[in-house]
N, C-alpha and C. Protein backbone atom coordinates (compact mmCIF):
# COMPACT_ATOMS: atom_id res chain seq x y z
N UNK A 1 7.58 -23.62 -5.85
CA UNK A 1 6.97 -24.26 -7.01
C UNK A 1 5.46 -24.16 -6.87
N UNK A 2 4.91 -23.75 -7.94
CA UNK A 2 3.25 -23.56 -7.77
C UNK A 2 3.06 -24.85 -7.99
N UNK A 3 1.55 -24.87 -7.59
CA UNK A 3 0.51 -25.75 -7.39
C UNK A 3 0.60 -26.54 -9.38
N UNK A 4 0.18 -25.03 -10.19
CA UNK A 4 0.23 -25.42 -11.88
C UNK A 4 1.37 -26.06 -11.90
N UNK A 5 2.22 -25.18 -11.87
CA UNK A 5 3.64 -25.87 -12.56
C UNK A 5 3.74 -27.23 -12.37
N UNK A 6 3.39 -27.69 -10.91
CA UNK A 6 3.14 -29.31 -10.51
C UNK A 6 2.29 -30.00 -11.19
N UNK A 7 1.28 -30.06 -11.35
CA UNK A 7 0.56 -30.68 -11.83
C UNK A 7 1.10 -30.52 -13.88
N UNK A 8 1.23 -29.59 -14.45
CA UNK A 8 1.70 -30.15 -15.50
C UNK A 8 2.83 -30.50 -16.11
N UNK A 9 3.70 -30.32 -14.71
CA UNK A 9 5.09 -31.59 -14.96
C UNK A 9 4.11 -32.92 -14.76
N UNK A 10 3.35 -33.27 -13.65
CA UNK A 10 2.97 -35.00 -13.81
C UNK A 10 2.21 -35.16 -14.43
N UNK A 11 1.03 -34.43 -15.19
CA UNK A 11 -0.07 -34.54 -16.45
C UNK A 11 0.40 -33.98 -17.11
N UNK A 12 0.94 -33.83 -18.04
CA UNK A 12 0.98 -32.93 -19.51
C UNK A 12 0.04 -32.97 -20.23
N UNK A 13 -0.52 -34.55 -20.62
CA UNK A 13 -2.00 -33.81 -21.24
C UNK A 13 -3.10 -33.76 -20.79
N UNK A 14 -3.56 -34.02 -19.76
CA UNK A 14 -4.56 -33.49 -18.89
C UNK A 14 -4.62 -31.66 -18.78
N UNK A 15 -3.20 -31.09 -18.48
CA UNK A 15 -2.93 -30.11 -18.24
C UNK A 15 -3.16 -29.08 -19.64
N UNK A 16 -3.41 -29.50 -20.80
CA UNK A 16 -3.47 -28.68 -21.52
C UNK A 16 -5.09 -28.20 -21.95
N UNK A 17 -4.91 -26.79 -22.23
CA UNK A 17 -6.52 -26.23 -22.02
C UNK A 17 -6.91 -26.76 -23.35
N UNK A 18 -8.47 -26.68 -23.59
CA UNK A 18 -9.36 -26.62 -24.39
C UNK A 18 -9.50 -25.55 -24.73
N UNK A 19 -10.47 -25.58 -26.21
CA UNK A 19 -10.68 -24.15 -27.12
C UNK A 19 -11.38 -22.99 -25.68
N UNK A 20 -12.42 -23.21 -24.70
CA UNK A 20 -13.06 -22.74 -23.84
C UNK A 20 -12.04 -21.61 -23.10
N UNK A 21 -10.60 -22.82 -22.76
CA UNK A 21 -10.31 -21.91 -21.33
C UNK A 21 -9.16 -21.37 -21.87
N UNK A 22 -8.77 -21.02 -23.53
CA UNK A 22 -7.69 -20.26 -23.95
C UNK A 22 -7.13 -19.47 -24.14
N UNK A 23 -8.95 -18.69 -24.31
CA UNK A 23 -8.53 -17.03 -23.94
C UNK A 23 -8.57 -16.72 -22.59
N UNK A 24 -7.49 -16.51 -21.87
CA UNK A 24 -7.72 -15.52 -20.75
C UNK A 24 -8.02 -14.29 -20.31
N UNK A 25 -7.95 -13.63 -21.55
CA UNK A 25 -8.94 -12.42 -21.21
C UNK A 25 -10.23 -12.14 -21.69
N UNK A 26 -10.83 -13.22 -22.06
CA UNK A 26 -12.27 -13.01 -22.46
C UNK A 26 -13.53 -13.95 -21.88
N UNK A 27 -14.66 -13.97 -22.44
CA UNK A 27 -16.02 -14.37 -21.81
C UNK A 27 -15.63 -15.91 -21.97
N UNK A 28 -14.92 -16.32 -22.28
CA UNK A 28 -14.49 -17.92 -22.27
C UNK A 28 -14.23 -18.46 -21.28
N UNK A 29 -13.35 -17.91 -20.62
CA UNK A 29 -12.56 -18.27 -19.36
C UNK A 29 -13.82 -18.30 -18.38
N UNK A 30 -13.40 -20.15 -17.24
CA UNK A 30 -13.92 -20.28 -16.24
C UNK A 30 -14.09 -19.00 -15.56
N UNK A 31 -12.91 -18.29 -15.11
CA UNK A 31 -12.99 -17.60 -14.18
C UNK A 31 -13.68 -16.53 -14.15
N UNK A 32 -13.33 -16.27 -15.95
CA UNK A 32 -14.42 -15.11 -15.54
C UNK A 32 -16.41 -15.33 -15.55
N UNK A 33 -16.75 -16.80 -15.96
CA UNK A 33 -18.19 -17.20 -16.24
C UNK A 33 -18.25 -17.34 -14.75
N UNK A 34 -17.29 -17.79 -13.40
CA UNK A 34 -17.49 -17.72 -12.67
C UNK A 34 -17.91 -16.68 -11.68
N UNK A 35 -17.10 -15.60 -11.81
CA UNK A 35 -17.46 -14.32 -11.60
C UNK A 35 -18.31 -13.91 -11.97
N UNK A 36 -18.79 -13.95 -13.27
CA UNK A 36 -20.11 -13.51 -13.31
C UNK A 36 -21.27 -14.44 -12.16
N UNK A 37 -21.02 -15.37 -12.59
CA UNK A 37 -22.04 -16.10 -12.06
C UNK A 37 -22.78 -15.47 -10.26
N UNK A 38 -21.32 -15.27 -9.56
CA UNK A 38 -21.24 -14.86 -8.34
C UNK A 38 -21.81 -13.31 -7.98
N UNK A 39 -21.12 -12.49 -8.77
CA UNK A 39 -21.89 -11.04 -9.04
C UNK A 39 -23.54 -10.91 -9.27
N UNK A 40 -23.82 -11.83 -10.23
CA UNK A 40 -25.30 -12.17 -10.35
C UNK A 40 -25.84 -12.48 -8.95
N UNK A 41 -25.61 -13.51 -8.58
CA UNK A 41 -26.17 -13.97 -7.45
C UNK A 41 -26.07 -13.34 -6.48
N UNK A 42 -24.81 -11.85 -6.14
CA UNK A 42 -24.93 -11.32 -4.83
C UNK A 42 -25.32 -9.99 -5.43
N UNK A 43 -25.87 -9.57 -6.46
CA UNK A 43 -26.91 -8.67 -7.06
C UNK A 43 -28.39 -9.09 -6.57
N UNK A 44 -28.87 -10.26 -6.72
CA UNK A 44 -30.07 -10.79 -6.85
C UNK A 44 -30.49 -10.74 -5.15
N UNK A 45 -29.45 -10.46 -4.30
CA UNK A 45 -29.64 -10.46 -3.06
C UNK A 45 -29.34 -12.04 -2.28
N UNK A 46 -29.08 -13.23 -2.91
CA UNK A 46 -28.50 -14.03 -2.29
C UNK A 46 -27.17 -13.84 -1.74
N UNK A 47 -27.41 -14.86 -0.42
CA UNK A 47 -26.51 -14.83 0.54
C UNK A 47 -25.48 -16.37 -0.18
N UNK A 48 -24.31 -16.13 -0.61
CA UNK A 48 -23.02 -17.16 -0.68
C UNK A 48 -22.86 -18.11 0.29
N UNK A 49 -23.13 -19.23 0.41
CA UNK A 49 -22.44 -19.94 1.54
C UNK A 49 -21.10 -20.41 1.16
N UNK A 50 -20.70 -20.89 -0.32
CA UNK A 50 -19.51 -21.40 -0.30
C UNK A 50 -19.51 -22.28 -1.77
N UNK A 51 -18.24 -22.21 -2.34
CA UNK A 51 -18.42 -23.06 -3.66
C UNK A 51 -17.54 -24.40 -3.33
N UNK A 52 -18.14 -24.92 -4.14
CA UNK A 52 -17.12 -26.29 -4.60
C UNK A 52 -16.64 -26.36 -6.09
N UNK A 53 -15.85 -27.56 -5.96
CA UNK A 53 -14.88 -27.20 -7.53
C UNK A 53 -14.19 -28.84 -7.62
N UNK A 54 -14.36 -28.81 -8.45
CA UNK A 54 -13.73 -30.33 -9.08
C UNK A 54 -12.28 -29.93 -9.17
N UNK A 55 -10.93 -31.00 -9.02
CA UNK A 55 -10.22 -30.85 -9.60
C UNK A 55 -9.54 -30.21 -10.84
N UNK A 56 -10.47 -30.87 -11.62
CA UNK A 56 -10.36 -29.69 -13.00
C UNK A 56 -10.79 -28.50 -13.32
N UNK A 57 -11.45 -28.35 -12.56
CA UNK A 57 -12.15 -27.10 -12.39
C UNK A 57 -11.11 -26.13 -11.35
N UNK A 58 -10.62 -26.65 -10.43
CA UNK A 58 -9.88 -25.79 -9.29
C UNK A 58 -8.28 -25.74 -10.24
N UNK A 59 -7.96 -26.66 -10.86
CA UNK A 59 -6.52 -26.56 -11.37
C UNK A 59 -6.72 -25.49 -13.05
N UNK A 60 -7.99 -25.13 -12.98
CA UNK A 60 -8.49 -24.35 -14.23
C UNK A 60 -8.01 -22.82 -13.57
N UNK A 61 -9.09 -22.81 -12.74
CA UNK A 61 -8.67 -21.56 -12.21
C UNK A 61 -7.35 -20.96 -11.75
N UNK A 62 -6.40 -21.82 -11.16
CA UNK A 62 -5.24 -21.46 -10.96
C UNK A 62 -4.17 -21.33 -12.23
N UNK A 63 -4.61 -22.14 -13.31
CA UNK A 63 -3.98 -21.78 -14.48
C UNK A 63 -4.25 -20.31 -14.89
N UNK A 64 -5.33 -20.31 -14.81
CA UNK A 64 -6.13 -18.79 -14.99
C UNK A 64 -5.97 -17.69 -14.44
N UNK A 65 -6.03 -17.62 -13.29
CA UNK A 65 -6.05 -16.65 -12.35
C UNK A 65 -4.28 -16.82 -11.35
N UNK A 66 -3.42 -17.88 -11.77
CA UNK A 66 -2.21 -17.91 -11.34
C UNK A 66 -2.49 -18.09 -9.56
N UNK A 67 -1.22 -18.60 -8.91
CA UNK A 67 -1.05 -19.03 -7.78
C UNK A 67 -1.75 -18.21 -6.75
N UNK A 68 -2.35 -16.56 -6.64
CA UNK A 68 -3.41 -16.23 -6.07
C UNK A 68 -4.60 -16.66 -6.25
N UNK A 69 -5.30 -16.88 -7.23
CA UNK A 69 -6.65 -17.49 -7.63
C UNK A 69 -7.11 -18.27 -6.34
N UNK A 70 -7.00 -19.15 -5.49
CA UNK A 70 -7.33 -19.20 -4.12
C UNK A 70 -6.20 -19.43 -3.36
N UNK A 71 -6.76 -18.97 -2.14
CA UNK A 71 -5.90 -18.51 -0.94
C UNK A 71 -6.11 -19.24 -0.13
N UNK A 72 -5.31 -19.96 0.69
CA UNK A 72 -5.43 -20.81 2.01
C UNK A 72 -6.18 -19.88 2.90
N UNK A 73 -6.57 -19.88 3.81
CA UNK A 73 -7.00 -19.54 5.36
C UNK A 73 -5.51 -18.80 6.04
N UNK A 74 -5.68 -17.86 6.78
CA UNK A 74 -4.29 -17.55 7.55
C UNK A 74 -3.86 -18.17 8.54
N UNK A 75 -5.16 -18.71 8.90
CA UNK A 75 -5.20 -19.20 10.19
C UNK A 75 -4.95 -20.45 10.32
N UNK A 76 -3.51 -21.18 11.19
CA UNK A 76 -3.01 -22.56 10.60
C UNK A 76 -3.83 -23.68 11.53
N UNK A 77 -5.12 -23.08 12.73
CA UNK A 77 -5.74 -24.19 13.26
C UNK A 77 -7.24 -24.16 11.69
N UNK A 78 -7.13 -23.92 10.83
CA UNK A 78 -8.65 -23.80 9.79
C UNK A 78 -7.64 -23.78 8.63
N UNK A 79 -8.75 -25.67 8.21
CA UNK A 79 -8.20 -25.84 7.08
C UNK A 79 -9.18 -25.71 5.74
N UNK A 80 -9.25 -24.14 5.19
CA UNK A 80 -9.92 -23.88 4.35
C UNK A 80 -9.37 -23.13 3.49
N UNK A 81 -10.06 -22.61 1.95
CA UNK A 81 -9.88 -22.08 1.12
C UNK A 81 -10.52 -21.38 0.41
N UNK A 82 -10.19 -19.93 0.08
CA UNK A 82 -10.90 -19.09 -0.13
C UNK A 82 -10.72 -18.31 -1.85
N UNK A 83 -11.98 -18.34 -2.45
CA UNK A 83 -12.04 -18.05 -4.03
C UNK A 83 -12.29 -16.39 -3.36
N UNK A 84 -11.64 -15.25 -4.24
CA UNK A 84 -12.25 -14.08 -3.31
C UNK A 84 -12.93 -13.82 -1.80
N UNK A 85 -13.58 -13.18 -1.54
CA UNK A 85 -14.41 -13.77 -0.42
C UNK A 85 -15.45 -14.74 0.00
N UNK A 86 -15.21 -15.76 -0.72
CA UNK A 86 -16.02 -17.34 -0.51
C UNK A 86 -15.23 -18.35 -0.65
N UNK A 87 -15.75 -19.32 0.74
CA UNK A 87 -14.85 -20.54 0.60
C UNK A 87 -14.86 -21.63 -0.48
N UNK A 88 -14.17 -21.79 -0.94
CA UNK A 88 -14.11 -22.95 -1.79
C UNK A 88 -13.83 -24.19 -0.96
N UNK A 89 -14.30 -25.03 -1.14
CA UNK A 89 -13.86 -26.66 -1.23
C UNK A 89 -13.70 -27.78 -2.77
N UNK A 90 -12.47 -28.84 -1.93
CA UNK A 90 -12.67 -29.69 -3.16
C UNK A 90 -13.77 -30.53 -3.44
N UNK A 91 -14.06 -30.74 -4.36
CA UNK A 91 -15.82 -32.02 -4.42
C UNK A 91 -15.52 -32.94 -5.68
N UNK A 92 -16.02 -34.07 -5.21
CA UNK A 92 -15.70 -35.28 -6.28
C UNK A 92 -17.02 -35.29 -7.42
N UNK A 93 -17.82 -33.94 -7.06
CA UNK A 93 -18.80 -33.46 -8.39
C UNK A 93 -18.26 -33.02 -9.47
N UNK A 94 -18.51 -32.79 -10.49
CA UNK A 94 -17.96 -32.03 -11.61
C UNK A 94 -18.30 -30.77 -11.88
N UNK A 95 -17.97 -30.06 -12.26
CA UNK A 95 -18.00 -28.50 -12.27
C UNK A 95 -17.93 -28.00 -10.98
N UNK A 96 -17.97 -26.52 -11.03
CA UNK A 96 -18.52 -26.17 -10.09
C UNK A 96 -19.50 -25.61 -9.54
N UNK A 97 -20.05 -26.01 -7.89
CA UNK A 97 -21.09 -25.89 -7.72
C UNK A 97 -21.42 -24.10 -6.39
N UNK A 98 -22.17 -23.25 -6.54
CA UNK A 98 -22.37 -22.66 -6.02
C UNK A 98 -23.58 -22.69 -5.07
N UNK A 99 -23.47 -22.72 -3.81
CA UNK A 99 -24.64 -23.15 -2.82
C UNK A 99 -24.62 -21.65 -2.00
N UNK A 100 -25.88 -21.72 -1.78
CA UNK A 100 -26.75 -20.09 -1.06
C UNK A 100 -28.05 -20.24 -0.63
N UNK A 101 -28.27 -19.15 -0.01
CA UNK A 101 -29.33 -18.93 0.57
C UNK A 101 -30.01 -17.87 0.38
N UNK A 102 -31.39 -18.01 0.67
CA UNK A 102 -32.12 -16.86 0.02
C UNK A 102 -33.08 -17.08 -1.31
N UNK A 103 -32.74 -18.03 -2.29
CA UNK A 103 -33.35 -18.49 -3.33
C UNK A 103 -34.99 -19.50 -3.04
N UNK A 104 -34.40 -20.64 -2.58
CA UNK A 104 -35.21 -21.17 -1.49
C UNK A 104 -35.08 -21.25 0.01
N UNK A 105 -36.53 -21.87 0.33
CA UNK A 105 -36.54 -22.16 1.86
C UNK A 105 -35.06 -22.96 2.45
N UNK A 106 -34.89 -23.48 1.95
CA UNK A 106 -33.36 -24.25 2.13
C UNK A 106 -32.53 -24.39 1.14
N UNK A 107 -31.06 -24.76 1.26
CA UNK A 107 -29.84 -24.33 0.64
C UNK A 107 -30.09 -24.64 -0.54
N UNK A 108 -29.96 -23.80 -1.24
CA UNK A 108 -29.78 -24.30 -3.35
C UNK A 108 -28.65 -24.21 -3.80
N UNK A 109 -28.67 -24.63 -4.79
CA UNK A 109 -27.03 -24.67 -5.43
C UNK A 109 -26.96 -24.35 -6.93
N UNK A 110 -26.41 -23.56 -7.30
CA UNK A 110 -25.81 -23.00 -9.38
C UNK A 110 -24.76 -23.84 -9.62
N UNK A 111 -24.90 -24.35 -10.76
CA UNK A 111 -23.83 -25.04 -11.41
C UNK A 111 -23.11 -23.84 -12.18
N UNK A 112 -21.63 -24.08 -12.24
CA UNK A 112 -21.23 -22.91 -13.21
C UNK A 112 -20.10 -24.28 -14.01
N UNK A 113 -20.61 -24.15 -15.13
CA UNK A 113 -19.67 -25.00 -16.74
C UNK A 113 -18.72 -24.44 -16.93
């Protein structure tokens, strides 16, 4: 049983998208404003340290991008999670936040809506 399917057996309407995240194959979708966002930033020559993601935001993407969209760690002593090649974590912020290096002297962070 996926992660989605769970969550919108116990939310049903929480679980249902907005006009934003309906198209899945177009410039609407989180995932793909996310991707961009990330491509930009490792164009621009910043270094990724790692995103965070709200609940709604992480149960967006897996609607989106289906039960691959992030990947556990292989490794069962590391408990992490990985969006493509960057870790994701959960955060009690809203949206999500992209933190790097290279922009400034110390860590900065992109919001992606």
């Amino acid at each position: 049983m996926s992660a989605v399917y769970r969550f919108e057996e116990l939310f049903p309407d929480e679980a249902e998208q907005g006009p934003a995240e309906a198209d899945f194959a177009g410039e609407a979708t989180l995932t793909y404003r996310l991707k961009t966002k990330l491509a930009e930033l490792k164009a621009a020559g910043y270094q990724i340290r790692w995103i965070e993601a709200s609940q709604k935001e992480l149960v967006t993407l897996f609607v989106e991008g289906g039960d691959d969209a992030i990947q556990l760690d292989p490794d069962p002593a590391c408990d992490r999670a990985w969006y493509g090649e960057f870790e994701i974590r959960p955060s009690l912020k809203d949206l999500i936040w992209v933190y790097l290096e290279g922009e400034h002297e110390v860590l900065s962070a992109h919001v992606v809506s």
